[in-house]
N, C-alpha and C. Protein backbone atom coordinates (compact mmCIF):
# COMPACT_ATOMS: atom_id res chain seq x y z
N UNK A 1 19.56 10.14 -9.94
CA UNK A 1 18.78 11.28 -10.39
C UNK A 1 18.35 11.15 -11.85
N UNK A 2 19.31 10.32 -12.65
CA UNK A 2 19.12 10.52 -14.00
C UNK A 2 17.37 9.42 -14.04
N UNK A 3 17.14 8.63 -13.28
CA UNK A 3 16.50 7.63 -13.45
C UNK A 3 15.02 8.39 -13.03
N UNK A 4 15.01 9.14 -12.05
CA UNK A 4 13.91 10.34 -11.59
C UNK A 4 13.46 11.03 -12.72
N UNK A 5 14.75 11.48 -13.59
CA UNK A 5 14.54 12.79 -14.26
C UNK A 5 13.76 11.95 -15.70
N UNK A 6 14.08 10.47 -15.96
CA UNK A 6 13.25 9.93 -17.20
C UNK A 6 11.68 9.37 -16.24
N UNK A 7 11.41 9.42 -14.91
CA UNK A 7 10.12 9.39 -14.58
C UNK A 7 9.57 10.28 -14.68
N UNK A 8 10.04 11.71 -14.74
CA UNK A 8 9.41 12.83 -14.96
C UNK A 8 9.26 13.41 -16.45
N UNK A 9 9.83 12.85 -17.48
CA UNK A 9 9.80 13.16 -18.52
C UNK A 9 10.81 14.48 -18.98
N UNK A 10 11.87 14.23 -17.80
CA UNK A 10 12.68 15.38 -18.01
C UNK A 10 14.08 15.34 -18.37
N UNK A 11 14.67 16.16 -19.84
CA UNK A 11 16.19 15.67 -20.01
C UNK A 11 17.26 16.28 -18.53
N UNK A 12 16.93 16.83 -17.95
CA UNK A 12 17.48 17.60 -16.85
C UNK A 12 17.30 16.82 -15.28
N UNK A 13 18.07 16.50 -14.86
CA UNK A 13 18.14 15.81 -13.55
C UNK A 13 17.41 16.31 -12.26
N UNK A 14 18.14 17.88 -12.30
CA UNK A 14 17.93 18.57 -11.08
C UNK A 14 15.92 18.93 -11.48
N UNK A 15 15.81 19.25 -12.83
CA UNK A 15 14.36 19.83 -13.36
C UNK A 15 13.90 18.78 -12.98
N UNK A 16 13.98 17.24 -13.13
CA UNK A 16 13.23 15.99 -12.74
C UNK A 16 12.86 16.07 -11.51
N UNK A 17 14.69 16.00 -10.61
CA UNK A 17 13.69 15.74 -9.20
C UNK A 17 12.73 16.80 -8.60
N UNK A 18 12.78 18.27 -8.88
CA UNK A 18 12.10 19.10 -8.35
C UNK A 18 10.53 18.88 -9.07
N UNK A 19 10.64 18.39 -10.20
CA UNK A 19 9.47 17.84 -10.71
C UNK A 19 8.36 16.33 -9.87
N UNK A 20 9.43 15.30 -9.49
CA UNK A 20 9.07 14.38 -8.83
C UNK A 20 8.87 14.99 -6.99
N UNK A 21 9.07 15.80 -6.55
CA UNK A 21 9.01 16.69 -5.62
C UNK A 21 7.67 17.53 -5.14
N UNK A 22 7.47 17.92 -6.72
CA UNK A 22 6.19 18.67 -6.44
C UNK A 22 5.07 18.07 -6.78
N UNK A 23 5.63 16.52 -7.50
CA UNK A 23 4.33 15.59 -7.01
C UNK A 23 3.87 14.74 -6.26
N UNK A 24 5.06 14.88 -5.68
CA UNK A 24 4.85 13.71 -4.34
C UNK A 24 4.33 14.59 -3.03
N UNK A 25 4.35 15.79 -2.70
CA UNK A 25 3.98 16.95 -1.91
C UNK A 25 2.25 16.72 -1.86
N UNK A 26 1.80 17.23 -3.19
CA UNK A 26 0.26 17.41 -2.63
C UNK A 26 0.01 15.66 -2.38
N UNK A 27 0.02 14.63 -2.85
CA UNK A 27 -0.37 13.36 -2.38
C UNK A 27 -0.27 12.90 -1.16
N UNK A 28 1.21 13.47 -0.45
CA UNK A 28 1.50 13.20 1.16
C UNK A 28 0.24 14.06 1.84
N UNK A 29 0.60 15.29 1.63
CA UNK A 29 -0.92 16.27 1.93
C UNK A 29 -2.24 15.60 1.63
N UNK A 30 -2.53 15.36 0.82
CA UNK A 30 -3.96 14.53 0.76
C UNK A 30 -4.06 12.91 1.41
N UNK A 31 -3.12 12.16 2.08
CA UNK A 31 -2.96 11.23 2.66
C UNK A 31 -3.03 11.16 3.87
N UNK A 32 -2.74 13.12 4.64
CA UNK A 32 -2.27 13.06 5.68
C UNK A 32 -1.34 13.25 6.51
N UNK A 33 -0.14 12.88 5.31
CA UNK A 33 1.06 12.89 5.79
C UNK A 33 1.94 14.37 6.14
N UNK A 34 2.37 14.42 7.29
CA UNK A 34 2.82 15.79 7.70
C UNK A 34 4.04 16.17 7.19
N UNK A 35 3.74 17.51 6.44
CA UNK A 35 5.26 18.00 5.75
C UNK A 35 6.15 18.90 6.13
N UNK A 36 5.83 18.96 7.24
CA UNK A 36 7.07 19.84 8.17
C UNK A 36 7.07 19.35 9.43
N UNK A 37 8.17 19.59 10.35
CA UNK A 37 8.18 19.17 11.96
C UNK A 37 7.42 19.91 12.92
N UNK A 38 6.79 21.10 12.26
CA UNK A 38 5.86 21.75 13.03
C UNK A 38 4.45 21.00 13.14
N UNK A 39 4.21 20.45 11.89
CA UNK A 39 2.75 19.44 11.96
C UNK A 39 2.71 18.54 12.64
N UNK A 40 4.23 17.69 13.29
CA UNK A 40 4.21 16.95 14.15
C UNK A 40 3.84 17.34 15.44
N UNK A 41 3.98 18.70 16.19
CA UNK A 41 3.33 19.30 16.88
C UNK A 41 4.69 19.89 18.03
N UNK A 42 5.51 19.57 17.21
CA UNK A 42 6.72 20.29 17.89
C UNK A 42 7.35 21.95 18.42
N UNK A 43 6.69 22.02 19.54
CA UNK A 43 7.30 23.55 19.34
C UNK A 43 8.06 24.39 18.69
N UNK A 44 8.06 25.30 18.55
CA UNK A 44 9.01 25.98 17.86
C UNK A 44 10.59 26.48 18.48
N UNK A 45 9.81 26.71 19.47
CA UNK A 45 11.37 27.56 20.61
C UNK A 45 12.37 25.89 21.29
N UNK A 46 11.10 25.18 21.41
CA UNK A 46 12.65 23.86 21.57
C UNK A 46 13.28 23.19 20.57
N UNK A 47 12.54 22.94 19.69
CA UNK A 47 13.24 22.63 18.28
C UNK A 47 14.33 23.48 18.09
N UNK A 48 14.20 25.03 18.21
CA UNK A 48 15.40 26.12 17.98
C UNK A 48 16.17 25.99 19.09
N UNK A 49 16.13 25.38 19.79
CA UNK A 49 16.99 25.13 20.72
C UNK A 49 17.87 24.03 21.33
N UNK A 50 17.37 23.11 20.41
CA UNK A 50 17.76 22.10 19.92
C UNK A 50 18.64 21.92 18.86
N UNK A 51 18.69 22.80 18.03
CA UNK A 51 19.31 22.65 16.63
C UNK A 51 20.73 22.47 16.81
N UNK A 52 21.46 22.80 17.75
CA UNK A 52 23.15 22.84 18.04
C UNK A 52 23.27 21.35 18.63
N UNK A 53 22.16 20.66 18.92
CA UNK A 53 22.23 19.11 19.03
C UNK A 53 22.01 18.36 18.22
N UNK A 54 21.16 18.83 17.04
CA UNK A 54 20.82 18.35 16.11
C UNK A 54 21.89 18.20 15.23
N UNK A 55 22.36 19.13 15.06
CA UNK A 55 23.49 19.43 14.33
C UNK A 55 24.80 18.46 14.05
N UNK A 56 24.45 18.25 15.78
CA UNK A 56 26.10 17.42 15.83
C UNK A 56 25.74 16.00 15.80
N UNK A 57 24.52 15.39 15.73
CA UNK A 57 23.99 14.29 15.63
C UNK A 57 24.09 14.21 14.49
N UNK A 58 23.90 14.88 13.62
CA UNK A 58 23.71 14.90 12.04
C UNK A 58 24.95 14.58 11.69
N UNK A 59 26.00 15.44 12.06
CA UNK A 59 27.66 15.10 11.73
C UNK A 59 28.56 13.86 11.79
N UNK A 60 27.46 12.93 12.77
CA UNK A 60 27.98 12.11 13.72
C UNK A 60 27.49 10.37 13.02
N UNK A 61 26.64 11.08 12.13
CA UNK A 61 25.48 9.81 11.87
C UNK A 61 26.26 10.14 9.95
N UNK A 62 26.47 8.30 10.22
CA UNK A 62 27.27 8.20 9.08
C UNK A 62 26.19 7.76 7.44
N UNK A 63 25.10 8.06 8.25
CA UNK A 63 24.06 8.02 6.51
C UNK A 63 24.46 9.80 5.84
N UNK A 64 25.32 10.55 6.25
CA UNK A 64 25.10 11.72 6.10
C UNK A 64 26.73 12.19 5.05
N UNK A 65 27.36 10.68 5.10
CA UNK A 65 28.42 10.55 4.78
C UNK A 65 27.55 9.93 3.12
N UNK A 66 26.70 9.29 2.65
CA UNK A 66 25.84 8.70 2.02
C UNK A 66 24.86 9.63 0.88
N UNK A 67 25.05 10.79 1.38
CA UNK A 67 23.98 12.13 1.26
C UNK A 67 24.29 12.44 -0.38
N UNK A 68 23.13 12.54 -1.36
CA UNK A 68 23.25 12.42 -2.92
C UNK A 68 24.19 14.05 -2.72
N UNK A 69 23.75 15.03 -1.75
CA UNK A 69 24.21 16.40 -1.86
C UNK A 69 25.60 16.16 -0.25
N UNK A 70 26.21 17.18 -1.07
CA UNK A 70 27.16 17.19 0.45
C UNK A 70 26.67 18.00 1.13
N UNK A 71 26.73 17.80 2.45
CA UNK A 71 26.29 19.06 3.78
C UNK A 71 27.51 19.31 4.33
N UNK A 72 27.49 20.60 4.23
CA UNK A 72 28.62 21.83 5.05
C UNK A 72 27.79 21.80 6.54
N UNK A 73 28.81 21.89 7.29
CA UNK A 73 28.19 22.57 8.59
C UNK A 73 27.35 23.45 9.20
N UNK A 74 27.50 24.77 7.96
CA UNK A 74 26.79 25.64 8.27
C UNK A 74 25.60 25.92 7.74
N UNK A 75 25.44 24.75 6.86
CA UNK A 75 23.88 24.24 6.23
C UNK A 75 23.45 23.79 7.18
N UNK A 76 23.18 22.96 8.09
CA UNK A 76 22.68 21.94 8.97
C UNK A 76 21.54 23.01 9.56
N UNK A 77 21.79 24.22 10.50
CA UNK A 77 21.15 24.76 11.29
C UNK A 77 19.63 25.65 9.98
N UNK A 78 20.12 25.73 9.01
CA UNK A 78 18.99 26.06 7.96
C UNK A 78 18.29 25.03 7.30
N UNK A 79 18.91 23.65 7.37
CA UNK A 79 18.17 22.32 6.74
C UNK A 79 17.51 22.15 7.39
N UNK A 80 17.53 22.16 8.66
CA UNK A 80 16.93 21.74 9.93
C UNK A 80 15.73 22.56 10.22
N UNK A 81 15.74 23.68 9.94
CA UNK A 81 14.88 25.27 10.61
C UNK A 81 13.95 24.69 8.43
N UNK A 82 13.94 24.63 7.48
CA UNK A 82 13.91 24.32 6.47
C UNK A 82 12.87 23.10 6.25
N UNK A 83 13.04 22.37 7.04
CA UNK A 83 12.21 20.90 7.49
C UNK A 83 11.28 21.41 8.70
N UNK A 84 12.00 22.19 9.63
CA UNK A 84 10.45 22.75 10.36
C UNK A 84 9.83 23.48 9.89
N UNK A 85 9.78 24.22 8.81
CA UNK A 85 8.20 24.81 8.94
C UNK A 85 8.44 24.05 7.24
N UNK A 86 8.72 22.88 6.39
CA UNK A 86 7.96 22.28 5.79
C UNK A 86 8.52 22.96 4.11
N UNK A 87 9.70 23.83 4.14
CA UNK A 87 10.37 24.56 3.33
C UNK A 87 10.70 23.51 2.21
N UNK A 88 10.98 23.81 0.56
CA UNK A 88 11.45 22.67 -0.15
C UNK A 88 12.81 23.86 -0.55
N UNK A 89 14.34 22.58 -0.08
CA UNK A 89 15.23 23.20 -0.17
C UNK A 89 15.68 24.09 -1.42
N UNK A 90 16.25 25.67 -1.08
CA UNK A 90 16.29 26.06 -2.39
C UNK A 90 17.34 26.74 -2.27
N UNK A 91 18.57 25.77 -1.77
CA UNK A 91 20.21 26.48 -1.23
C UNK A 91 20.85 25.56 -1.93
């Protein structure tokens, strides 16, 4: 983070990446690139119905052990709902 936060011109880590964040956003958008799982064209009601699978896949999958932030359990079902409609995390 510290290495983000001197690309952004920022003494503050967390101020960097939310800085490197909100510039990498409109460029994906002007490229094309879809910023939520709803643009992929995913329903809404199976995705939500999905999430208690998602969940435990997430738990299960050891890049998550790797994660710069730790995830609680009871984050997962709002990270997830957070990434579908394209949310920038603010928990």
């Amino acid at each position: 983070l510290a290495r983000i936060a001197k690309l952004t011109d920022s003494e503050d880590e967390q101020e960097g990446g939310r800085a490197l964040v909100a510039g990498i956003r409109p460029l994906a958008k002007e490229i094309g690139q879809p910023l939520s799982i709803a643009e992929l064209g995913i329903d809404r009601q199976e995705f939500t119905d999905a999430i208690e699978t998602l969940d435990e896949y997430a738990l299960s999958d050891t890049s998550i052990v790797c994660c710069p932030r730790s995830v609680e359990m009871e984050d997962l079902p709002k990270l997830f709902m957070y990434a579908y409609e394209g949310k920038s995390i603010d928990f």
